[in-house]
N, C-alpha and C. Protein backbone atom coordinates (compact mmCIF):
# COMPACT_ATOMS: atom_id res chain seq x y z
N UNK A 1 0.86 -1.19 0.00
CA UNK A 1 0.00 0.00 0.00
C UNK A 1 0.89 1.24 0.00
N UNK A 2 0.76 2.33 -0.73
CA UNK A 2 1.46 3.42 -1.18
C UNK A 2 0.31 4.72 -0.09
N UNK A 3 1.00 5.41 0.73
CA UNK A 3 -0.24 6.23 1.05
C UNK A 3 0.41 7.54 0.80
N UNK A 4 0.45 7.74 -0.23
CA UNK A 4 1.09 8.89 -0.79
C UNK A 4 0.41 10.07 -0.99
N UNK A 5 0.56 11.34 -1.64
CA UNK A 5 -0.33 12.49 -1.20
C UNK A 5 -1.70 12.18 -2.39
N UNK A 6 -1.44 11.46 -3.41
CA UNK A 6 -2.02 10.75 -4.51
C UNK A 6 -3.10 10.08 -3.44
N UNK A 7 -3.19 9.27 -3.14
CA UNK A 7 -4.17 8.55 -1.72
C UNK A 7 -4.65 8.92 -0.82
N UNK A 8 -3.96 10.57 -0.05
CA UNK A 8 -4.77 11.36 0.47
C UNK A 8 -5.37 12.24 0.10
N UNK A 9 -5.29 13.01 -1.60
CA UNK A 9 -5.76 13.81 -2.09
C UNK A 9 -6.91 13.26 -2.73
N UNK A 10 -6.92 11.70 -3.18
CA UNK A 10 -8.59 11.07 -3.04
C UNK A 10 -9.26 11.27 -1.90
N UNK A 11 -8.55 10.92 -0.68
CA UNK A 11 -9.61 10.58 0.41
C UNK A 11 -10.01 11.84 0.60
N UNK A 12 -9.75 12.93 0.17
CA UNK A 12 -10.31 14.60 0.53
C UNK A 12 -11.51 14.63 -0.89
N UNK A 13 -10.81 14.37 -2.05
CA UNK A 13 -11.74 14.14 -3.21
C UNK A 13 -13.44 13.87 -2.93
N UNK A 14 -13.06 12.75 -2.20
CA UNK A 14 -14.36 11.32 -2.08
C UNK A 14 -14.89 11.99 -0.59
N UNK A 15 -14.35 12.87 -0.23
CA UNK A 15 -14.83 13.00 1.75
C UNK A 15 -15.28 11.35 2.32
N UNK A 16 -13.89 10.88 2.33
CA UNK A 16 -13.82 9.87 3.37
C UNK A 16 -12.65 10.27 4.46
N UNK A 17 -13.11 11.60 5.44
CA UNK A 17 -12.41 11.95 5.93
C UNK A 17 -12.76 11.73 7.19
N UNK A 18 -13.22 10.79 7.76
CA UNK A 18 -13.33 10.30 8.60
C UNK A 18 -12.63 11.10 10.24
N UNK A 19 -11.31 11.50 9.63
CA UNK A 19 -10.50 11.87 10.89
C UNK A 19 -10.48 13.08 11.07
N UNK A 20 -11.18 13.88 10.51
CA UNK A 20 -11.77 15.67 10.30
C UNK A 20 -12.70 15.78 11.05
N UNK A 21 -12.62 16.40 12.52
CA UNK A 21 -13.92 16.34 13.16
C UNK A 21 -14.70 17.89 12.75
N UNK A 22 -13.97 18.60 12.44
CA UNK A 22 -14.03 19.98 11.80
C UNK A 22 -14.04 20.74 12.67
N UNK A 23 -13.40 21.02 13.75
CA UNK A 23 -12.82 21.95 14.70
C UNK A 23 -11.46 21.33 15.28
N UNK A 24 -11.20 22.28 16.24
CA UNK A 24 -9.41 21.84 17.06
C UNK A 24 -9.66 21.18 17.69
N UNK A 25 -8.80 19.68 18.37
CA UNK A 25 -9.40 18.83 19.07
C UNK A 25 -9.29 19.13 20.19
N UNK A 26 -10.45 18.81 21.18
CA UNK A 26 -10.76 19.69 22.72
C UNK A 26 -9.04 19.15 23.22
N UNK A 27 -8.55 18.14 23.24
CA UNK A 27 -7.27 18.08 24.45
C UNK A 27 -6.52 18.82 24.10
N UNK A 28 -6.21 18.85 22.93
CA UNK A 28 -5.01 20.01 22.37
C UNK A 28 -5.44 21.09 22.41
N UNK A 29 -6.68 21.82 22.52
CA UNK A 29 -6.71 23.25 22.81
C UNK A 29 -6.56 23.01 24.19
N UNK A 30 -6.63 22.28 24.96
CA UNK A 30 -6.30 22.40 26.65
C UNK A 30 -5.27 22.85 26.69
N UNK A 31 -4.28 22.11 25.75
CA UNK A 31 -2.84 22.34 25.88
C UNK A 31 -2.68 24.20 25.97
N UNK A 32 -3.27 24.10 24.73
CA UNK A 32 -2.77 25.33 23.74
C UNK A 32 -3.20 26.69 24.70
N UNK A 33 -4.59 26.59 25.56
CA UNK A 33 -5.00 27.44 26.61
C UNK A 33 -4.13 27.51 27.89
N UNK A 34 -2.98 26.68 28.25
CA UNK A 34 -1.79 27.08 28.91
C UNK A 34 -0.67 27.95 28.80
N UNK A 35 -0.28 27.68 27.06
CA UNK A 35 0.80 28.40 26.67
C UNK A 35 0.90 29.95 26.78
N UNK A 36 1.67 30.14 27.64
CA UNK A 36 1.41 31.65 27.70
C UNK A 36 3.01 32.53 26.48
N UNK A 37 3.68 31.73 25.85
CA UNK A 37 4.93 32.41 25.05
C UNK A 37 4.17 32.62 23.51
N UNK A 38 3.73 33.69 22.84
CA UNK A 38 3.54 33.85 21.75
C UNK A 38 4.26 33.86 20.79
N UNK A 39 5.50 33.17 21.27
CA UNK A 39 6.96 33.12 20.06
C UNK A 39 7.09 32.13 19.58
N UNK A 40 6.37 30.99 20.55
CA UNK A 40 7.23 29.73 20.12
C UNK A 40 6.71 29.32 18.51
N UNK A 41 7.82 28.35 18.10
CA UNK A 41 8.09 28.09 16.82
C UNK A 41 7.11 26.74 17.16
N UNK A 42 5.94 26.55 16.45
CA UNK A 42 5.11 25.55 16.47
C UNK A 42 4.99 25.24 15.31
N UNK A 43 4.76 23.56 14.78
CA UNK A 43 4.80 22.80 13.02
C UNK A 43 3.35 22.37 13.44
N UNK A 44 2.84 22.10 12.94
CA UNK A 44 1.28 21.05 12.71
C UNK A 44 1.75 20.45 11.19
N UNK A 45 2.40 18.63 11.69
CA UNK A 45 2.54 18.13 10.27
C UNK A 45 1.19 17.37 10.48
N UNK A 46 1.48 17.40 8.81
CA UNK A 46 -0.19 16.62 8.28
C UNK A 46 -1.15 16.86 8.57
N UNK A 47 -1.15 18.59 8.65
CA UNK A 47 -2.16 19.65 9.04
C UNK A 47 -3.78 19.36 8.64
N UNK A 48 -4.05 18.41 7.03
CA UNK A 48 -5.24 18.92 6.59
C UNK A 48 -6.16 19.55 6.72
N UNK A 49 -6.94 20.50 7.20
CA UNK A 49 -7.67 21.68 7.35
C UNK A 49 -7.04 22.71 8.39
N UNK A 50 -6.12 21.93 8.92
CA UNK A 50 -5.70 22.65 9.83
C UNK A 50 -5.96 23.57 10.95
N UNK A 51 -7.53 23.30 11.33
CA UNK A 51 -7.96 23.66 12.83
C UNK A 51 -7.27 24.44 14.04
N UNK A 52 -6.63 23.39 14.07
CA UNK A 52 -5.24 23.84 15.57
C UNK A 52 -4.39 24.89 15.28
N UNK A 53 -3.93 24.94 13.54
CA UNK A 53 -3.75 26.38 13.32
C UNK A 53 -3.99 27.64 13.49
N UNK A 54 -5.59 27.47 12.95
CA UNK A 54 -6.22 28.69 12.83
C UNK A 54 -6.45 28.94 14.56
N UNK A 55 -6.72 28.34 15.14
CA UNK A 55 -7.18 28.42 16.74
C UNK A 55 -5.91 29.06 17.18
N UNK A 56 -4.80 28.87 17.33
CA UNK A 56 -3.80 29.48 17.70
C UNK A 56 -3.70 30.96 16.94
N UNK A 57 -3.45 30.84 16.07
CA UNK A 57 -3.41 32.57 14.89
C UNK A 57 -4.51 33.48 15.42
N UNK A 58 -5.42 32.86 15.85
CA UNK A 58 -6.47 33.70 16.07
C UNK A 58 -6.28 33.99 17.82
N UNK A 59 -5.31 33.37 18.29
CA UNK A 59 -4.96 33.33 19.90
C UNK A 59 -3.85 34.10 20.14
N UNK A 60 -3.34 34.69 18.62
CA UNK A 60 -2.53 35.37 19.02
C UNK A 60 -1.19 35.01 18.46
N UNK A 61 -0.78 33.99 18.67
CA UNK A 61 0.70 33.00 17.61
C UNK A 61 0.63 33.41 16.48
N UNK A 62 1.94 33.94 15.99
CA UNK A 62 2.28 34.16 15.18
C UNK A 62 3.36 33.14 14.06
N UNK A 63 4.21 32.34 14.84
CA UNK A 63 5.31 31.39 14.35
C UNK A 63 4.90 29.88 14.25
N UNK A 64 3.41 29.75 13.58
CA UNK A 64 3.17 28.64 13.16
C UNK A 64 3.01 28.40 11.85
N UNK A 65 3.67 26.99 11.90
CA UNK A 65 4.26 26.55 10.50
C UNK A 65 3.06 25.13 10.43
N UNK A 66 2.21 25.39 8.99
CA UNK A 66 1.83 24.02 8.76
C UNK A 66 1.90 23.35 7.65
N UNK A 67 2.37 21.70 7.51
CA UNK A 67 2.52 21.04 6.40
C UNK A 67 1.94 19.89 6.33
N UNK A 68 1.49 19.80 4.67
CA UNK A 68 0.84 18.52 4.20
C UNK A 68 1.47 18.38 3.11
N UNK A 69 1.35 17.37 2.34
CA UNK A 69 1.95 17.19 0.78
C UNK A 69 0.31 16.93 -0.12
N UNK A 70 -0.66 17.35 0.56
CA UNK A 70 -2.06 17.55 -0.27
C UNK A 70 -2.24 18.65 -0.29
N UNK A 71 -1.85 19.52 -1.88
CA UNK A 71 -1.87 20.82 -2.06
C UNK A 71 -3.25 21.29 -1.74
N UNK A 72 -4.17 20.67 -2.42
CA UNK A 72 -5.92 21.07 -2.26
C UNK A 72 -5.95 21.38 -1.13
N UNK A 73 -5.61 20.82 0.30
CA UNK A 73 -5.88 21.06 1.56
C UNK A 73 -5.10 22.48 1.90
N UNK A 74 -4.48 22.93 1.54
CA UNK A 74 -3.43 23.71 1.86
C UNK A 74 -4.14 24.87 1.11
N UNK A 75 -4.40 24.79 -0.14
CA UNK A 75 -4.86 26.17 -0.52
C UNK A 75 -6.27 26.08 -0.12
N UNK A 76 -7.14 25.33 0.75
CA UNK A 76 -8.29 25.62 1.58
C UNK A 76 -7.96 26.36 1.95
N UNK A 77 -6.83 26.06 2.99
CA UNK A 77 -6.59 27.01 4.27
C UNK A 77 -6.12 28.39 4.11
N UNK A 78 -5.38 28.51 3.21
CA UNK A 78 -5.05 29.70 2.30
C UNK A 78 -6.20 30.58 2.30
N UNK A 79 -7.66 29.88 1.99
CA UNK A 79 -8.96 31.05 1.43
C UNK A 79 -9.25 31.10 2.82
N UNK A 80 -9.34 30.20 3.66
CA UNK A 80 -10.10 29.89 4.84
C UNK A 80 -9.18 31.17 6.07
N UNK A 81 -7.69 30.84 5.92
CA UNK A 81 -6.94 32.01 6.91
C UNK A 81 -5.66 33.23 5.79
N UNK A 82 -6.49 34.04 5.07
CA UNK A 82 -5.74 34.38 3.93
C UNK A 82 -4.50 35.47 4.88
N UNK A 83 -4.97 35.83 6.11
CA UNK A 83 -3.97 36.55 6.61
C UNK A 83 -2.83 35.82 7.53
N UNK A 84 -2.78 34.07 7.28
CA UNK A 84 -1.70 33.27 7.67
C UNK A 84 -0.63 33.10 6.89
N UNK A 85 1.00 33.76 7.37
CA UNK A 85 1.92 34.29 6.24
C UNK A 85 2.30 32.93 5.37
N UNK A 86 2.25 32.95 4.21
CA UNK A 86 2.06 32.06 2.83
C UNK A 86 4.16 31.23 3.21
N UNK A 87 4.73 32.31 3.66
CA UNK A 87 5.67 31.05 4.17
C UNK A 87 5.89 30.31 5.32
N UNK A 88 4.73 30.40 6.00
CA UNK A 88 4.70 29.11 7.13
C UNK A 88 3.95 28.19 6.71
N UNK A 89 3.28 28.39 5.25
CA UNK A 89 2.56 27.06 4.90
C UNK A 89 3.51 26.41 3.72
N UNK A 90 3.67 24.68 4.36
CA UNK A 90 4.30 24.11 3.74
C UNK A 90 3.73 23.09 2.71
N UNK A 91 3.96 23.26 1.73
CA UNK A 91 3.72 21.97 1.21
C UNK A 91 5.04 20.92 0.62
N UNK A 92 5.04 20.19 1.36
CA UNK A 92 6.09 19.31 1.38
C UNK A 92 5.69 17.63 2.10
N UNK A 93 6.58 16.68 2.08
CA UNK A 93 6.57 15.42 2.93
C UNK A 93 7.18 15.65 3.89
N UNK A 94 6.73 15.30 5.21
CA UNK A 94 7.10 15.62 6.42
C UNK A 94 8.91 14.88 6.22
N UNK A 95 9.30 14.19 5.67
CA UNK A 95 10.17 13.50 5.75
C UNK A 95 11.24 14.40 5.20
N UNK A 96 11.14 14.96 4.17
CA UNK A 96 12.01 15.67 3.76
C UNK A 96 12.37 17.25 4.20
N UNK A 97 11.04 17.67 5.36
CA UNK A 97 11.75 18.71 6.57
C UNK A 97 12.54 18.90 6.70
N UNK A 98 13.29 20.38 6.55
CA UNK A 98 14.42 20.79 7.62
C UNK A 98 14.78 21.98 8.07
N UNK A 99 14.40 21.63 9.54
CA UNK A 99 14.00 23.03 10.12
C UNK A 99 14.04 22.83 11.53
N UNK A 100 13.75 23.68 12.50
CA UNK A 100 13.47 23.53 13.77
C UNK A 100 12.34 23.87 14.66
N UNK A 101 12.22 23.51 15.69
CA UNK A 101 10.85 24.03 15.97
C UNK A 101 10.73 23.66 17.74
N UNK A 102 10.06 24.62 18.64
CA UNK A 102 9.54 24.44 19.96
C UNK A 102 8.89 23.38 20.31
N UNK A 103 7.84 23.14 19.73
CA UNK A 103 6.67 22.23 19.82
C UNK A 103 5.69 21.68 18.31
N UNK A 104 5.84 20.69 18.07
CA UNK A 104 5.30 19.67 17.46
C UNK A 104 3.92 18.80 17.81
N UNK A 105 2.83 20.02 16.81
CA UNK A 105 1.37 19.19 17.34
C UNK A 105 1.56 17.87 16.95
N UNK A 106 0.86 16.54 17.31
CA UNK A 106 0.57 15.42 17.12
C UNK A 106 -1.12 15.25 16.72
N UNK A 107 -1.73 15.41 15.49
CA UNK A 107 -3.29 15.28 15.84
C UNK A 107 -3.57 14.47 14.56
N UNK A 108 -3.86 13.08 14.42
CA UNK A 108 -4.02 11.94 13.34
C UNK A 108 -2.88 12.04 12.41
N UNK A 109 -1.59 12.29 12.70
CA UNK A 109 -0.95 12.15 11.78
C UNK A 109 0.06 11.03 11.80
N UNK A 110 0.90 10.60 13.30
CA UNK A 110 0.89 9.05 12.94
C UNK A 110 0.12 7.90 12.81
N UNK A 111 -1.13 8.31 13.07
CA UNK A 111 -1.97 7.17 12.75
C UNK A 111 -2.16 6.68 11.40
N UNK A 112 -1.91 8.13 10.80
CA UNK A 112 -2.07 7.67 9.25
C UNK A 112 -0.94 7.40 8.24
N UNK A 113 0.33 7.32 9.26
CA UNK A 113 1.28 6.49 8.40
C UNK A 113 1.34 4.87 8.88
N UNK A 114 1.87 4.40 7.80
CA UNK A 114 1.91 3.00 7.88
C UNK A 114 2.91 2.57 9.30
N UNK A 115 2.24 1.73 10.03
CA UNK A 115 3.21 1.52 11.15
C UNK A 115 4.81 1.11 10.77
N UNK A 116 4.96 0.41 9.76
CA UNK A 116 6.69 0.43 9.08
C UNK A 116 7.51 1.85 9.43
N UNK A 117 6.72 2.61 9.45
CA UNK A 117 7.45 4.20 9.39
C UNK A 117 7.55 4.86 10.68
N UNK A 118 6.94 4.12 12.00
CA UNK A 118 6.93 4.73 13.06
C UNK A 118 8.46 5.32 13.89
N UNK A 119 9.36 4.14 13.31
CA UNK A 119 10.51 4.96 13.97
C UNK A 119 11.21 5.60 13.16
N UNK A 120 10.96 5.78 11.69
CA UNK A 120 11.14 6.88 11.24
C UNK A 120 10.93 8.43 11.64
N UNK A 121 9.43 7.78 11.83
CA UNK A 121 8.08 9.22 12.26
C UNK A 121 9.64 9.84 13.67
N UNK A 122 9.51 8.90 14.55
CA UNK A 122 10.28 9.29 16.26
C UNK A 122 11.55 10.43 15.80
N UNK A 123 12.14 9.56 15.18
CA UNK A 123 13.49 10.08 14.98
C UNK A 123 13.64 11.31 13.73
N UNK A 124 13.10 11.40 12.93
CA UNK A 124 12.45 12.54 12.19
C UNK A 124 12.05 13.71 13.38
N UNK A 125 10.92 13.63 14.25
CA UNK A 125 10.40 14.31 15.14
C UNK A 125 11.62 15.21 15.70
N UNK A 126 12.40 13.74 16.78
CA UNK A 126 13.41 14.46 17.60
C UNK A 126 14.33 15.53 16.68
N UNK A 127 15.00 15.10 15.50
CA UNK A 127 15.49 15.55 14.84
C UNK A 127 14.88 17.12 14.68
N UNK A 128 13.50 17.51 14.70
CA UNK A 128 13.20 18.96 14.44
C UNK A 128 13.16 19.89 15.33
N UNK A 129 12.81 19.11 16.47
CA UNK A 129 12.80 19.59 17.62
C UNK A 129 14.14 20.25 18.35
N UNK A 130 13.70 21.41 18.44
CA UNK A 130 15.02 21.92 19.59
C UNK A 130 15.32 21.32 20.86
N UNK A 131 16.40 21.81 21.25
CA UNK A 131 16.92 21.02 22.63
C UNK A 131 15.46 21.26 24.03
N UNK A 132 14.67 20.56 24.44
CA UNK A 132 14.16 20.72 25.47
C UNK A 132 12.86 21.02 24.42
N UNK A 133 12.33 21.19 23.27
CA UNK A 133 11.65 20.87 22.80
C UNK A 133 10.62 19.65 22.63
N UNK A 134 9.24 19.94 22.57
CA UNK A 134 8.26 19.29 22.59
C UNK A 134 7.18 18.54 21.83
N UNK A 135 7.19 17.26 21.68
CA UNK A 135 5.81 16.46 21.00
C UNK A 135 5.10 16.31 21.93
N UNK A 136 3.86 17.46 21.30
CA UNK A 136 2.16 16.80 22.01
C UNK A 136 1.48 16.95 21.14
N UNK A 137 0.55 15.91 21.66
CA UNK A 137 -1.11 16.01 20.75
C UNK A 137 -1.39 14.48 21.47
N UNK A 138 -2.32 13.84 20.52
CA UNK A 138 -2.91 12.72 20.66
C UNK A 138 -2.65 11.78 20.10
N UNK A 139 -3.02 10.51 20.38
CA UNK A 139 -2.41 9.15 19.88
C UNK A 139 -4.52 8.33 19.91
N UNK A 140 -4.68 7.47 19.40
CA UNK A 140 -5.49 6.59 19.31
C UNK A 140 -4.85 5.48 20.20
N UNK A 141 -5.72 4.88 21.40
CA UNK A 141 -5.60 4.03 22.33
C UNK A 141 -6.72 2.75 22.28
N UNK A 142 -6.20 2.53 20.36
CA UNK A 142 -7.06 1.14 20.19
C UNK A 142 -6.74 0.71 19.35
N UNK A 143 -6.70 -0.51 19.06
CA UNK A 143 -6.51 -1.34 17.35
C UNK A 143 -7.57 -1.50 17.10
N UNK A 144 -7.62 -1.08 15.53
CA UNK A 144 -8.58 -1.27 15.04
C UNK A 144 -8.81 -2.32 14.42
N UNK A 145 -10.16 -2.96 13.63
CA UNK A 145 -10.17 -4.46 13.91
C UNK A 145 -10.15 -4.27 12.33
N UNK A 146 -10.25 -3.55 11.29
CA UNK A 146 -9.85 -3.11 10.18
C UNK A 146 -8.26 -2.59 9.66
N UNK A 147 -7.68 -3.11 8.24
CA UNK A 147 -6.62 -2.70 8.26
C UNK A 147 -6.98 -1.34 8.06
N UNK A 148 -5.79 -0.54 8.66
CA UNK A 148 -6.16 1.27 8.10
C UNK A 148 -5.19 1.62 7.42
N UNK A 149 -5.09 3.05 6.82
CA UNK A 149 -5.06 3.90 7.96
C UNK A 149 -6.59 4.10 8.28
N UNK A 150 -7.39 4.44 9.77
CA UNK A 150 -6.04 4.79 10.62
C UNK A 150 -5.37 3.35 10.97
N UNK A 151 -4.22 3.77 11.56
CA UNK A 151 -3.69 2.28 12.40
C UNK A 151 -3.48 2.81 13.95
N UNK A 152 -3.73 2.23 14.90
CA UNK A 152 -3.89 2.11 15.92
C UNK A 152 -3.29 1.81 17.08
N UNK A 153 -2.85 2.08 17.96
CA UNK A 153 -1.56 1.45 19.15
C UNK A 153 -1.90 1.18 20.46
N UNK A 154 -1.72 1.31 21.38
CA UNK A 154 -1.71 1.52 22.73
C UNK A 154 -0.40 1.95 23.44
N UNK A 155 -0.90 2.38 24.83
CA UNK A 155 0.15 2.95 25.39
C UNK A 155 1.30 2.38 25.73
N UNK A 156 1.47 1.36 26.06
CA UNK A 156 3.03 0.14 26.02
C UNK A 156 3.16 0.60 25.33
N UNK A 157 2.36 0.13 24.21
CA UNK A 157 3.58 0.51 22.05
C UNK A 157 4.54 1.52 22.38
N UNK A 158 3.66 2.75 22.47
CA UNK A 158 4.30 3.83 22.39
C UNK A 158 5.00 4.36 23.75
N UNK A 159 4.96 3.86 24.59
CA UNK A 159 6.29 3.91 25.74
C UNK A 159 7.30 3.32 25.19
N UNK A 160 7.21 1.97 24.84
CA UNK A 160 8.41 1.88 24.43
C UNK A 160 9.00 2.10 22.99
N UNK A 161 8.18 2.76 22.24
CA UNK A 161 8.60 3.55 20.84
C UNK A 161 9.10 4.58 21.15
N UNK A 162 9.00 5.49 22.13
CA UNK A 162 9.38 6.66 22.14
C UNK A 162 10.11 6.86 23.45
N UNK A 163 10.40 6.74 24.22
CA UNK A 163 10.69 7.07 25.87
C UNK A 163 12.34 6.20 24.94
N UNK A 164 12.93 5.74 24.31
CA UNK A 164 14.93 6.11 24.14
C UNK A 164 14.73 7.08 23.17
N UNK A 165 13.94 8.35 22.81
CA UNK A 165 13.99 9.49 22.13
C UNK A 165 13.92 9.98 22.76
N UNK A 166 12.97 10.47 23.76
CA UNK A 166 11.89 11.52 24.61
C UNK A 166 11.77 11.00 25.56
N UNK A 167 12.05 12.21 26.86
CA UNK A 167 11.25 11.73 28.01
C UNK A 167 9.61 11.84 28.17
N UNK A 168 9.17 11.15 28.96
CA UNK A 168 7.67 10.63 28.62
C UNK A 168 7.37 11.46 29.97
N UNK A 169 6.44 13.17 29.63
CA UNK A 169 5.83 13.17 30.94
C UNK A 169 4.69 13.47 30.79
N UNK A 170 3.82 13.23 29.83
CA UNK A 170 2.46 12.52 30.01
C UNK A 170 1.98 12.02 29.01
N UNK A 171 1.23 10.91 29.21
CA UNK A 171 0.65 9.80 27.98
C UNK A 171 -0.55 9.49 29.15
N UNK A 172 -1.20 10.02 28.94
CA UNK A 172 -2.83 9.07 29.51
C UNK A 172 -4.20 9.19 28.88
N UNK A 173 -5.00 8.90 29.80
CA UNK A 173 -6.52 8.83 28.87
C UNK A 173 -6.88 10.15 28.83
N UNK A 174 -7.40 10.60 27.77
CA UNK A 174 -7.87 12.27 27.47
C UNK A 174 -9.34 12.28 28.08
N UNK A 175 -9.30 13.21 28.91
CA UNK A 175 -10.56 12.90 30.02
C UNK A 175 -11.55 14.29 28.95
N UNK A 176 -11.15 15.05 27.90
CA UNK A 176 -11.71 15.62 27.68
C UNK A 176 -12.16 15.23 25.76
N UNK A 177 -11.97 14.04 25.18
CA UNK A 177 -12.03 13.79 23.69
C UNK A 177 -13.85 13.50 23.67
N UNK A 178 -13.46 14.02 22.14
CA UNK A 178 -14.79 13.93 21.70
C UNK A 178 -15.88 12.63 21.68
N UNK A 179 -17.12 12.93 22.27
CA UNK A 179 -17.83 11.96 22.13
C UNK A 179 -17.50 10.33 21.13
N UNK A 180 -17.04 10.61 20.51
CA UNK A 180 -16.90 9.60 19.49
C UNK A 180 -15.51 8.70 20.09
N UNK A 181 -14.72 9.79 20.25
CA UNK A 181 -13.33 8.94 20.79
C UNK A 181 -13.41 8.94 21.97
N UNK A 182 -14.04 8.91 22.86
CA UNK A 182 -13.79 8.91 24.39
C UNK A 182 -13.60 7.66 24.75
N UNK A 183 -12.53 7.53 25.69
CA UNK A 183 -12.18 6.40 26.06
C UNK A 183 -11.13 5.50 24.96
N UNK A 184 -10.87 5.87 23.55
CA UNK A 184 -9.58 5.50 22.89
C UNK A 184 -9.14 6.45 22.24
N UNK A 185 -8.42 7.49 22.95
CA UNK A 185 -7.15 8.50 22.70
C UNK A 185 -6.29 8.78 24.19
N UNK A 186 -5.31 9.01 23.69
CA UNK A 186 -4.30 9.35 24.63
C UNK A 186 -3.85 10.94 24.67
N UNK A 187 -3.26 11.61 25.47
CA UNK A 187 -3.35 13.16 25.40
C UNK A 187 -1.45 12.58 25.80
N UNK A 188 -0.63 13.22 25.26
CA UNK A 188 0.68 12.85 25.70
C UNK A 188 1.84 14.54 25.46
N UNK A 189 2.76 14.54 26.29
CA UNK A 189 3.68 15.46 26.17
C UNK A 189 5.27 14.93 26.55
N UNK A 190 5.56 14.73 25.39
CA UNK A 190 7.21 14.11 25.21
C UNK A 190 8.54 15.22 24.47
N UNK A 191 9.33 15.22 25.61
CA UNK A 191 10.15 16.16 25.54
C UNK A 191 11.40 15.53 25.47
N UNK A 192 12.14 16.49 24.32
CA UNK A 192 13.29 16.20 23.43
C UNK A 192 14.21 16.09 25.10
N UNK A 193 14.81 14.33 25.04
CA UNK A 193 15.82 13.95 25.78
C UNK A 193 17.02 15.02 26.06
């Protein structure tokens, strides 16, 4: 299976977007309603509509960077936030990044790579991240009984996928996810070792 921007620029085509709830997801604006530094250098990879974007820009952040390699999604956001500066939007493969950054949202975007790529995904991450720099967002805290994407983990997996990158100081149940996911997502904040 190839899930290339060719495969996600159908699934936007066809609206089998299943993972678009069409707002910012409630745990990560929890996050985001803490941050009190309006500087930091924040990425949202595999932005597609990019929600968590606009919620921040409109909060005030200025140094957010978002990327997909599905152009269509990208020039949504373009009409949708035309006063978001045209070079923090990327269109590129997260893989071929290079850059740095404070904090690194997490919101369906390893779910929707093929698990083969997960310690790619880790070590890619750390790699962007500045020293004492941060991955948060959410994880899915279920297998699904379908092949996906999405694909699915639990919290072992990802303790021990990530904790010899990142120290692990929080991975638990998101006491605040949407009706639909409640009870399988994880809310996590892993900071560059």
């Amino acid at each position: 299976m190839r899930l290339d921007s060719l495969f996600w620029s159908n699934k936007y085509k066809l609206h089998q977007t299943g993972w678009d709830i069409g707002y910012a997801s409630p745990p990560i604006i929890s996050y985001f309603d803490q941050l009190e530094n309006k500087n930091l250098k924040i990425l949202i990879p595999g932005c597609g509509n990019a929600y968590e974007a606009i919620y921040l820009f409109e909060k005030g952040f200025r140094n957010i960077y978002i990327l997909d390699f599905v152009k269509e999604t990208l020039n949504k956001f373009e009409k949708k936030a035309p006063d978001f500066p045209k070079s923090q939007i990327l269109h590129k493969d997260f893989f071929d990044l290079e850059n740095q950054f404070d904090i690194i949202v997490e919101q369906t975007f390893f779910c929707a790579l093929l698990p083969s790529q997960r310690n790619d995904y880790i070590t890619k991450m750390k790699s962007l991240l500045n020293p004492k720099g941060k991955l948060i967002g959410v994880f899915f805290d279920i297998n699904f009984e379908k092949s996906g994407p999405p694909f699915g983990g639990n919290e072992k997996e990802y303790r021990e996928l990530f904790s010899p990158y990142f120290q692990i100081k929080t991975l638990e149940k998101c006491y605040n996810s949407i009706p639909p996911r409640m009870g399988n997502e994880l809310f996590f904040i892993f900071e560059v070792n």
